[in-house]
Protein backbone atom coordinates (compact mmCIF):
# COMPACT_ATOMS: atom_id res chain seq x y z
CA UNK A 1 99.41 100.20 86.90
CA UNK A 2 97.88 99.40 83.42
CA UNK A 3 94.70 98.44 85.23
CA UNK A 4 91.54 100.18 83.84
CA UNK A 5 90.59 100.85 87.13
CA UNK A 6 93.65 102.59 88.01
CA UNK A 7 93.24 106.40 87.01
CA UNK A 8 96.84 107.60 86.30
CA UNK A 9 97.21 111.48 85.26
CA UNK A 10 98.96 111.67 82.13
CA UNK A 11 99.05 115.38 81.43
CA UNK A 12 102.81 116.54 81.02
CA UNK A 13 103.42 119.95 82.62
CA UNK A 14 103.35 122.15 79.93
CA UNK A 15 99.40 120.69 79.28
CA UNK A 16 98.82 122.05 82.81
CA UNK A 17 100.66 125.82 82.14
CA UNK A 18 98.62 126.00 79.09
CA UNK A 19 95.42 125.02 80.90
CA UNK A 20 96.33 127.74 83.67
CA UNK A 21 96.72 130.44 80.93
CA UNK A 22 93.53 129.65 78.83
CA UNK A 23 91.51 129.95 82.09
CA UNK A 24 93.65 133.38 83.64
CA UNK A 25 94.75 131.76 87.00
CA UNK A 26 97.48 132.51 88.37
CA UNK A 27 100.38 130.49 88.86
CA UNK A 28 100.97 130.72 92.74
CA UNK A 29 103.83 127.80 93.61
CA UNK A 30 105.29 125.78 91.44
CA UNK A 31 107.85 122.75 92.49
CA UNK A 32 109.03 120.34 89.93
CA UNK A 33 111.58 117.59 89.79
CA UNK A 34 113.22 116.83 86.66
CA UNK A 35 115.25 113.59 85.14
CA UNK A 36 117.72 114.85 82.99
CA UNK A 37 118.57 111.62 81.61
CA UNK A 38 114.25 111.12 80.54
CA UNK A 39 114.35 110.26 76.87
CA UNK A 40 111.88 112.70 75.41
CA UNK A 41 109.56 110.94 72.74
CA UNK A 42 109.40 112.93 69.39
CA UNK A 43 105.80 112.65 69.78
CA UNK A 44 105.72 115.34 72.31
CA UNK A 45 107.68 117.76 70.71
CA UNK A 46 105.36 117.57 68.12
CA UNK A 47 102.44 118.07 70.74
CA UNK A 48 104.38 120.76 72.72
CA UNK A 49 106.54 122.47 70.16
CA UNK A 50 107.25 125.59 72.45
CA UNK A 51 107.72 123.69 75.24
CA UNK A 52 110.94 124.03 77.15
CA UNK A 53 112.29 120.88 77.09
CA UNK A 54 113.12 121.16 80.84
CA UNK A 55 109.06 121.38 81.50
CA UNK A 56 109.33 117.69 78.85
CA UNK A 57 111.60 116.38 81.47
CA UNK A 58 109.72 117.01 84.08
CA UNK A 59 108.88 113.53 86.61
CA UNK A 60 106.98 115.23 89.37
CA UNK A 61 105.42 118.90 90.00
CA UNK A 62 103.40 120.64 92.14
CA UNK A 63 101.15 123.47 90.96
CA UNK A 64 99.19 126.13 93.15
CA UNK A 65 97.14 127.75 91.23
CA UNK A 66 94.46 130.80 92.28
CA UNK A 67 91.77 132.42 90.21
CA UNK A 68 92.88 136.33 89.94
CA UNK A 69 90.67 138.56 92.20
């Protein structure tokens, strides 16, 4: 998975909320599946200091998102 040529997405969730906000689109669905035993670097509670930690524990989400009309 460390392969160059293997594009793996590693935005944590609360990159993607921010992302949603800065550009005004609405958040339509969102599904998530958390780990509560993930070990949550210090490193990105320094990056995300607001973030809930659930949204730091997040493994998986889904996101729907739809520009406001």
């Amino acid at each position: 998975m460390n392969d160059p040529k293997c594009y793996m997405n590693r935005k944590l969730l609360p990159e993607y909320l921010g992302l949603a906000e800065k550009y005004r689109l609405r958040i339509v669905h969102l599904a998530r599946q958390t780990d509560e035993n993930a070990v949550i670097h210090p490193d990105l509670h320094r990056r995300h200091p607001t973030a809930d930690t659930g949204e730091l524990k997040t493994v998986n989400f889904l996101i729907k998102l739809e520009k406001p009309q």
